[in-house]
C-alpha atoms as a PDB file:
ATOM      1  CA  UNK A   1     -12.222   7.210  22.202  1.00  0.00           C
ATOM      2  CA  UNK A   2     -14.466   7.476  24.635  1.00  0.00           C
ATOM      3  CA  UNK A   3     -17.574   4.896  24.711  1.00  0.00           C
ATOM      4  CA  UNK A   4     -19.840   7.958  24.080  1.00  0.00           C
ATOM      5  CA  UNK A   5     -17.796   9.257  21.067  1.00  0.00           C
ATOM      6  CA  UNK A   6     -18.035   6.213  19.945  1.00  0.00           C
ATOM      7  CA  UNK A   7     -21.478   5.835  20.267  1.00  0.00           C
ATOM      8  CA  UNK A   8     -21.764   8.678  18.774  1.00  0.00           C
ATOM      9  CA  UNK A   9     -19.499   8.137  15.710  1.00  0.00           C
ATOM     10  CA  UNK A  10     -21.202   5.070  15.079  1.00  0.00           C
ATOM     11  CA  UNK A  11     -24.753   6.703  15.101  1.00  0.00           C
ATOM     12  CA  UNK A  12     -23.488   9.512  12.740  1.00  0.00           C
ATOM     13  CA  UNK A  13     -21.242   7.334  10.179  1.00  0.00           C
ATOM     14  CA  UNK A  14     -23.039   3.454  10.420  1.00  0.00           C
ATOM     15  CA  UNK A  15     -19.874   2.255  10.895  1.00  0.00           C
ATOM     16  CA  UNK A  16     -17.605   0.963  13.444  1.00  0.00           C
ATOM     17  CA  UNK A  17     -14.017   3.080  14.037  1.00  0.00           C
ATOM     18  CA  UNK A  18     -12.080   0.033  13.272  1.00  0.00           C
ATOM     19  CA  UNK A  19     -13.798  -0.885  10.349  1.00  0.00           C
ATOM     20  CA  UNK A  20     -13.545   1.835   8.912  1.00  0.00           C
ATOM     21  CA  UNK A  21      -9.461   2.004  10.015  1.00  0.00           C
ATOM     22  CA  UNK A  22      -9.944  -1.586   8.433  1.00  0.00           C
ATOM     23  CA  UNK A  23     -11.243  -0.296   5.088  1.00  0.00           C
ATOM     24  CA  UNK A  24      -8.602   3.036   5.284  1.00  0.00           C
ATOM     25  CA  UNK A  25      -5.488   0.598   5.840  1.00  0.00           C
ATOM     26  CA  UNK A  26      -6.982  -1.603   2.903  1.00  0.00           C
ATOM     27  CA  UNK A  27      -6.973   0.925   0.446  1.00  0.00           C
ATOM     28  CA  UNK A  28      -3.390   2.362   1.349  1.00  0.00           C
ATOM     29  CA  UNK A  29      -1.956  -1.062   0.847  1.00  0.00           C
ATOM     30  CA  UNK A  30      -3.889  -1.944  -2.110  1.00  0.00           C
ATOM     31  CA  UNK A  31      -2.535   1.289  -3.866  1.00  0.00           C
ATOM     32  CA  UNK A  32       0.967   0.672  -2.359  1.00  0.00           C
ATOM     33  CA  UNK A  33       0.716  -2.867  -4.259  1.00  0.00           C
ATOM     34  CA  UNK A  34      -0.778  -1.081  -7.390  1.00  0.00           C
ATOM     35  CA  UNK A  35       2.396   1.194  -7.135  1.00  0.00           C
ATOM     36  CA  UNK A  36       4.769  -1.973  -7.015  1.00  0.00           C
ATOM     37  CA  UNK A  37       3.312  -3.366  -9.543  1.00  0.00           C
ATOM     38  CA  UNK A  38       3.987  -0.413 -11.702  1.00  0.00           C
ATOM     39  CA  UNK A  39       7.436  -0.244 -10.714  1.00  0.00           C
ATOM     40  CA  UNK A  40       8.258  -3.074 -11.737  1.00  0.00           C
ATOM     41  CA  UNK A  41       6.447  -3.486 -14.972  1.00  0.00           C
ATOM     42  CA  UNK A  42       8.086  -0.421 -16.115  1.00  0.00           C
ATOM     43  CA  UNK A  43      11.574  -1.592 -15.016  1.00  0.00           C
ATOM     44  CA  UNK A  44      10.751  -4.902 -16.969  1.00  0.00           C
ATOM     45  CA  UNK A  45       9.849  -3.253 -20.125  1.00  0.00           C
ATOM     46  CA  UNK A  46      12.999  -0.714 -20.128  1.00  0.00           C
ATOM     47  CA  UNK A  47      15.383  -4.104 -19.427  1.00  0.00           C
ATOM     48  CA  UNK A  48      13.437  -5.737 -22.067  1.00  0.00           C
ATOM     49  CA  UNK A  49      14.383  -2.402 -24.335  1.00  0.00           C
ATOM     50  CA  UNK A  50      18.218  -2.612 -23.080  1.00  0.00           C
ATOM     51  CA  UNK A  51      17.428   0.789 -21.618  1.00  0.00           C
ATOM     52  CA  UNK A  52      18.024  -0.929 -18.095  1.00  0.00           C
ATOM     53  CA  UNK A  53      20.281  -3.732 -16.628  1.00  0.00           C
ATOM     54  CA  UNK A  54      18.901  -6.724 -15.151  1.00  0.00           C
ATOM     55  CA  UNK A  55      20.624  -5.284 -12.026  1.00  0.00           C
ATOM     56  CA  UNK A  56      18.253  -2.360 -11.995  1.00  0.00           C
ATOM     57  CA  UNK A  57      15.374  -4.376 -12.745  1.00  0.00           C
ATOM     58  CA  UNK A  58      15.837  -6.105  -9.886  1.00  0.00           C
ATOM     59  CA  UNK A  59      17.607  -3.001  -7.784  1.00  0.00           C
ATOM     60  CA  UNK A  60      13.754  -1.328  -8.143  1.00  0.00           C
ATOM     61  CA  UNK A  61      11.956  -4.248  -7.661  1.00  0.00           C
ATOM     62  CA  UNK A  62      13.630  -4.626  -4.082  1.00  0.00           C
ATOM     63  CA  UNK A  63      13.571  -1.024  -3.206  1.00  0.00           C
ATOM     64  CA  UNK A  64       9.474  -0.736  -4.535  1.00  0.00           C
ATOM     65  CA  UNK A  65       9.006  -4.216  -2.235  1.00  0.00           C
ATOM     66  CA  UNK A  66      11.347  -2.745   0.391  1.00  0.00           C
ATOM     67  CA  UNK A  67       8.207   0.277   0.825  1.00  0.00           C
ATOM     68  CA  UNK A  68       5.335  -2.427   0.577  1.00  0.00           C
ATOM     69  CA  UNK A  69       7.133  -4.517   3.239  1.00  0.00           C
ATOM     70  CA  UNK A  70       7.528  -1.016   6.200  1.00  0.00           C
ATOM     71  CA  UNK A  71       3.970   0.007   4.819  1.00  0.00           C
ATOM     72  CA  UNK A  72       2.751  -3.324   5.572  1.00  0.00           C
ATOM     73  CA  UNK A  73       4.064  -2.938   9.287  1.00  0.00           C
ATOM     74  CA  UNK A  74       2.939   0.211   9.744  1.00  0.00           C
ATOM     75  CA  UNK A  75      -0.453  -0.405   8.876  1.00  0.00           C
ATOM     76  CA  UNK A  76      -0.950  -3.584  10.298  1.00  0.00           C
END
C-alpha cells in the first residue's frame, strides 16, 4: 500500500493494516485449533466406544495436526 492509502485506511478503520492482518490470522488459527480439538475429542470418544481403533484415533489426530501445522505457516 501506498503511504497515502494507508493513511487513509488508518483514518477510516483506527487501526493499523497489520494489526488488523494480526487480529485476522489470530482468529483463523484459533478456529483451526478449535477444529483440532474437535477432531480429536470425537475420535477419542468413538475409540473409547470401540467404534474406532486406536490407529484411527491417532491416524486423525495427525492428519487434523498435519492442517494446524501448513495453516500455521501460511499464516505466519
Amino acid at each position: 500500500m501506498t503511504p497515502a492509502q494507508t493513511a487513509a485506511f488508518e483514518a477510516g478503520s483506527g487501526a493499523t493494516p497489520a494489526a488488523l492482518l494480526l487480529a485476522i490470522a489470530s482468529v483463523v488459527l484459533i478456529l483451526a485449533f478449535v477444529w483440532v480439538i474437535w477432531i480429536t475429542v470425537g475420535s477419542f470418544r468413538a475409540w473409547q466406544d470401540g467404534q474406532a481403533s486406536l490407529f484411527d484415533l491417532l491416524w486423525a489426530t495427525v492428519r487434523a495436526s498435519i492442517v494446524l501445522l501448513v495453516l500455521g505457516f501460511y499464516l505466519r
